[in-house]
Protein backbone atom coordinates (compact mmCIF):
# COMPACT_ATOMS: atom_id res chain seq x y z
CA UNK A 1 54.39 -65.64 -78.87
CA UNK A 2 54.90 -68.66 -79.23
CA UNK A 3 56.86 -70.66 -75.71
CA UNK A 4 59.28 -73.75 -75.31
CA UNK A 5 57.23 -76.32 -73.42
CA UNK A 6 60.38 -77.46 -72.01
CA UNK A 7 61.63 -73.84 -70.40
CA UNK A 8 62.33 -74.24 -66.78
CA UNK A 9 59.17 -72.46 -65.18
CA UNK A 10 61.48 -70.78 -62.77
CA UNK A 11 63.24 -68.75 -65.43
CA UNK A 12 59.99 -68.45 -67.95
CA UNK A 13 58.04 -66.87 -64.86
CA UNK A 14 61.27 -64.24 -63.43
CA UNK A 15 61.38 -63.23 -67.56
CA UNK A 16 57.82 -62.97 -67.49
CA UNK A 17 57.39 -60.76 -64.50
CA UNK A 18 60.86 -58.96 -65.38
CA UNK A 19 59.09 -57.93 -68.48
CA UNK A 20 56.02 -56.89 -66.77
CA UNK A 21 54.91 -53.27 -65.18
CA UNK A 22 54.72 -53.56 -61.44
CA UNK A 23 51.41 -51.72 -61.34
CA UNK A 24 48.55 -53.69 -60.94
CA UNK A 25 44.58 -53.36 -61.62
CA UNK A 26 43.98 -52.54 -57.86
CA UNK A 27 41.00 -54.73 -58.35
CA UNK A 28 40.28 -58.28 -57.14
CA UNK A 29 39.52 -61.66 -59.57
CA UNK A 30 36.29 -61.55 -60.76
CA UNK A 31 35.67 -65.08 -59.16
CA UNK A 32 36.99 -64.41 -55.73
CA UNK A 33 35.00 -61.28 -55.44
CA UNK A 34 31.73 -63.16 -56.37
CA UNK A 35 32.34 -66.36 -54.68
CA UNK A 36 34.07 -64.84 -51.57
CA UNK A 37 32.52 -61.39 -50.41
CA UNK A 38 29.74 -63.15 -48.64
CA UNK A 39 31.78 -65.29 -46.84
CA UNK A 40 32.67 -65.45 -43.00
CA UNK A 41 36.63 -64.81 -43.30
CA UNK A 42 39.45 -67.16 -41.91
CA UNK A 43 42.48 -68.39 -43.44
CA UNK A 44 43.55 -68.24 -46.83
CA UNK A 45 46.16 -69.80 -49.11
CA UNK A 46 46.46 -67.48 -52.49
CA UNK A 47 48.35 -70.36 -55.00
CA UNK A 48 50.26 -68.12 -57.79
CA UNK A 49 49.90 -64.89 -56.14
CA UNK A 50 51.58 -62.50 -58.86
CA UNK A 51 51.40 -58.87 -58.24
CA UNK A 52 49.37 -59.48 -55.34
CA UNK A 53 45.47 -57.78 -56.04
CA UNK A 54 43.68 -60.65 -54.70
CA UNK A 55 46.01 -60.71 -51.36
CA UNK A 56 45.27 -57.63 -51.03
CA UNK A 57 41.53 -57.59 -51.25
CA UNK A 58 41.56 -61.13 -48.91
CA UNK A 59 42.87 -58.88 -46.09
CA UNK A 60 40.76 -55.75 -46.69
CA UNK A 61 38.03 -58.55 -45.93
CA UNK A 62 39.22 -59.68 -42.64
CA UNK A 63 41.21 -62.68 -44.13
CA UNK A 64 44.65 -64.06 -43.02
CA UNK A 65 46.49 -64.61 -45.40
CA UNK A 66 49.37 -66.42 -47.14
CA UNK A 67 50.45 -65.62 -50.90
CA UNK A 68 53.04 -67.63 -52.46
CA UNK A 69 54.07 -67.22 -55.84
CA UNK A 70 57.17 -68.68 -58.45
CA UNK A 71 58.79 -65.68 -59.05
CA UNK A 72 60.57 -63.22 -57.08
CA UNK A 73 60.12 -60.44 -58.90
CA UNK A 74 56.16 -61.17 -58.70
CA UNK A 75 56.42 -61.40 -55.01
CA UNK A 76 58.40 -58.09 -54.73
CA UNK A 77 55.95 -56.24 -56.79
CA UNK A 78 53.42 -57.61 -54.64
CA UNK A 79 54.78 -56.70 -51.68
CA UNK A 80 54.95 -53.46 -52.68
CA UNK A 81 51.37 -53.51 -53.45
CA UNK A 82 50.46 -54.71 -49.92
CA UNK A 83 52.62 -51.63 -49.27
CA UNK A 84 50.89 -49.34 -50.99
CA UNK A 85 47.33 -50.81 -49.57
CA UNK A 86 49.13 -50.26 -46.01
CA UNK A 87 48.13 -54.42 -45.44
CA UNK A 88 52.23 -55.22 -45.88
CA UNK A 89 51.91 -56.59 -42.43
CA UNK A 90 49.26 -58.90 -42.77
CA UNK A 91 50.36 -61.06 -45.81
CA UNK A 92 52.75 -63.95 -45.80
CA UNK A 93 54.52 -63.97 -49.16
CA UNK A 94 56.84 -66.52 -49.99
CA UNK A 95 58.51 -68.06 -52.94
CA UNK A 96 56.96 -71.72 -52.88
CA UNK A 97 57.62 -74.18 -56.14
CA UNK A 98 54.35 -76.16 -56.38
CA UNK A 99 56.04 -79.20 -58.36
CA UNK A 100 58.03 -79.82 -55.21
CA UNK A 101 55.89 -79.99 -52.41
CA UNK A 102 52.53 -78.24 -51.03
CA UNK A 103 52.94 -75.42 -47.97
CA UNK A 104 52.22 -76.97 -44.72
CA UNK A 105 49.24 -76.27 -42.88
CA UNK A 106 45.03 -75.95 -43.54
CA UNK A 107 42.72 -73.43 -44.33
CA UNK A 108 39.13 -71.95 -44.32
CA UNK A 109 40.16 -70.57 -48.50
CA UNK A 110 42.32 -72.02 -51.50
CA UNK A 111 42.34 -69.66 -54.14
CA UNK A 112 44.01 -70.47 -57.67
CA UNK A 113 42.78 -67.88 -60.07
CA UNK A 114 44.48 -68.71 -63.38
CA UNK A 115 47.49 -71.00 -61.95
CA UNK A 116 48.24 -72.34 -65.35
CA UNK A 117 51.16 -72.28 -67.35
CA UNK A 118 52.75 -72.67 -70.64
CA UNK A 119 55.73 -74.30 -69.62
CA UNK A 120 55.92 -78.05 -67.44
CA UNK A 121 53.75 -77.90 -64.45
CA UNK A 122 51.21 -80.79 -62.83
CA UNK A 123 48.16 -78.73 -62.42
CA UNK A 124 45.61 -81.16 -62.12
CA UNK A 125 48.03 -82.84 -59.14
CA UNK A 126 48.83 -79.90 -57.77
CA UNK A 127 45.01 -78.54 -56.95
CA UNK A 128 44.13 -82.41 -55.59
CA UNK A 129 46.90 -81.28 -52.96
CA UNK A 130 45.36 -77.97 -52.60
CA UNK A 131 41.82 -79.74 -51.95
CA UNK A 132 43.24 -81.90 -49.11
CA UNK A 133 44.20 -78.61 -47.34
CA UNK A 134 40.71 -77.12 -47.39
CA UNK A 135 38.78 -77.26 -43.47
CA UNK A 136 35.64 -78.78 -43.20
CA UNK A 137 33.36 -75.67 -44.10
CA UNK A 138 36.22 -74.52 -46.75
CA UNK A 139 36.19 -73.53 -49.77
CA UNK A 140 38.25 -74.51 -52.71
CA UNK A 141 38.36 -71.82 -55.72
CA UNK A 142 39.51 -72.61 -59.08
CA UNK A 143 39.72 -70.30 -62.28
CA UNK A 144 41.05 -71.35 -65.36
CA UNK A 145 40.76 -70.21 -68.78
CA UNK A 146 38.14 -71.10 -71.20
CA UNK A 147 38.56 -69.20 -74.05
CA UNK A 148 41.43 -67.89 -76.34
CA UNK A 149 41.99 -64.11 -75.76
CA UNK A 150 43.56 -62.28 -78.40
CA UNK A 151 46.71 -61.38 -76.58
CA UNK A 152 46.86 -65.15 -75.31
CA UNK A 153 50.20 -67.13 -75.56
CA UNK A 154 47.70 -70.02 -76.47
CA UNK A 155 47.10 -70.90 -79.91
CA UNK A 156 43.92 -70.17 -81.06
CA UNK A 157 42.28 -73.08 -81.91
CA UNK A 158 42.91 -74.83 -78.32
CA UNK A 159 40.19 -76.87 -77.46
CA UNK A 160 39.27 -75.81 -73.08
CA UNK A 161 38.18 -78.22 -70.94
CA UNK A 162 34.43 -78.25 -70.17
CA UNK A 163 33.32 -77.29 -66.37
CA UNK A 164 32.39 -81.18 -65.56
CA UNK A 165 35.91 -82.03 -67.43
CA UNK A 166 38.22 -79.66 -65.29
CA UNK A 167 36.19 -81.16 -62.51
CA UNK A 168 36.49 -84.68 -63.41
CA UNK A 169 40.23 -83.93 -63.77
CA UNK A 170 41.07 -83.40 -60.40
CA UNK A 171 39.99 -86.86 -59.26
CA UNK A 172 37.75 -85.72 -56.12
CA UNK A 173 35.77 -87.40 -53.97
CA UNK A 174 32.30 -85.90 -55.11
CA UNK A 175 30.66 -86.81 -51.95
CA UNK A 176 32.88 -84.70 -49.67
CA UNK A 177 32.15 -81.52 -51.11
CA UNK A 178 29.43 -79.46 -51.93
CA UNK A 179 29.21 -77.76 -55.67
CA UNK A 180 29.02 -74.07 -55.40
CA UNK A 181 29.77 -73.85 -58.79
CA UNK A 182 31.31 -75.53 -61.59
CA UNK A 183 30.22 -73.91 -64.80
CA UNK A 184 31.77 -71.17 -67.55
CA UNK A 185 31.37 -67.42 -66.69
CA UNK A 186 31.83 -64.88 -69.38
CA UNK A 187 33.53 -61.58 -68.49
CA UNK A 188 34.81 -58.26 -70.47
CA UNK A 189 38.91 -58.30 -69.74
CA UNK A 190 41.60 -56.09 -70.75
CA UNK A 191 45.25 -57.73 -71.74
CA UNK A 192 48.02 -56.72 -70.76
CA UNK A 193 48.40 -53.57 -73.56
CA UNK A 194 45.22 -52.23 -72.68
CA UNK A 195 43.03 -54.79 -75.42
CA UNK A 196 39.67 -55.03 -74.32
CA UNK A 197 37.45 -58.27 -74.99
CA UNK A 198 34.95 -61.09 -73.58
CA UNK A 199 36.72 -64.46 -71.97
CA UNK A 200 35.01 -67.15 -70.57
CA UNK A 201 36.39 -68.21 -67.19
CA UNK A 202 35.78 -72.04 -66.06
CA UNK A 203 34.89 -71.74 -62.37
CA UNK A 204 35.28 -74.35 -59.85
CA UNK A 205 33.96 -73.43 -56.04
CA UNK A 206 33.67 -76.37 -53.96
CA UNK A 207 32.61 -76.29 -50.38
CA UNK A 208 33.78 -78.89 -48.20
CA UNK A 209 31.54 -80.22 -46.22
CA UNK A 210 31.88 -79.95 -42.55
């Protein structure tokens, strides 16, 4: 399906969600369970929260944390999930527009797994914000897309990134962070009918250094 550019991401993302089931996987990201699990927890900022999986898991590992997320309807389906995961208590959700401002505050975690969008948004600007909120010792995590599902709103032949490129994009300081990982990771997905197939995820874990 093919998407106005121009579509006011406030309305794209409530029609998106409104057309959605509010069950969820029950499962973390991929990329926050293998870059996180080891890790002492601490505070956590979940950018683009959606129905709320990784929140959930964050918690269930001793994290604090706070979810925010475009849509309403994603953040009431996700607050049901916390529900359901009897962790409603220990989540922050809030409705937070990224292309206005950043939430106030630091933290130990900065998780954006798959905060991209078909309709206007300053990405790139957007996670250099998010990087200036990660503690000495923190740890900035980045997924994006680097393939073309089949049930993608993407066209087909879009040309990804590379690692170093989505990197390189978000105009760092190299030598304040450690590289944990900045590479492609394949994985076997399922859309959002049940389609089953291999993706490649661009990872970006960054450690800053203390």
């Amino acid at each position: 399906m093919k998407v106005d550019p121009n579509m006011d991401p406030v309305d794209f993302w409530q029609q998106h969600y409104e057309k959605a089931s509010p069950e969820t996987s029950g499962r973390p990201s991929a990329g926050l369970e293998r870059f996180v699990k080891d890790r002492a927890p601490g505070t956590a900022l979940e950018l683009g929260c959606g129905k709320g999986d990784d929140a959930v898991w964050l918690v269930k590992q001793g994290w604090t944390v706070a979810a925010i997320d475009l849509s309403e309807t994603a953040l009431d389906y996700a607050q049901a999930n916390a529900a359901r995961n009897g962790v409603a208590d220990k989540i922050t959700f809030a409705a937070h527009d990224l292309m206005t401002g950043f939430p106030d505050g630091k933290f130990d975690l900065i998780t954006a797994q798959f905060l991209e969008s078909p309709v206007v948004f300053e990405r790139d600007a957007i996670l250099h914000m998010a990087a200036n909120r990660v503690l000495p010792g923190g740890m900035l995590l980045i997924a994006s897309h680097g393939s073309v599902p089949s049930w993608s709103w993407d066209y087909p032949d879009k040309v990804y990134p590379t690692p170093q490129e989505a990197f390189d994009n978000l105009n760092l300081d190299a030598s304040d962070w450690n590289r944990v990982c900045v590479d492609n990771i394949d994985r076997m997905a399922t859309g959002p009918k049940g389609e089953k197939g291999t993706v490649t995820d661009t990872v970006i874990a960054l450690e800053r250094k203390a």
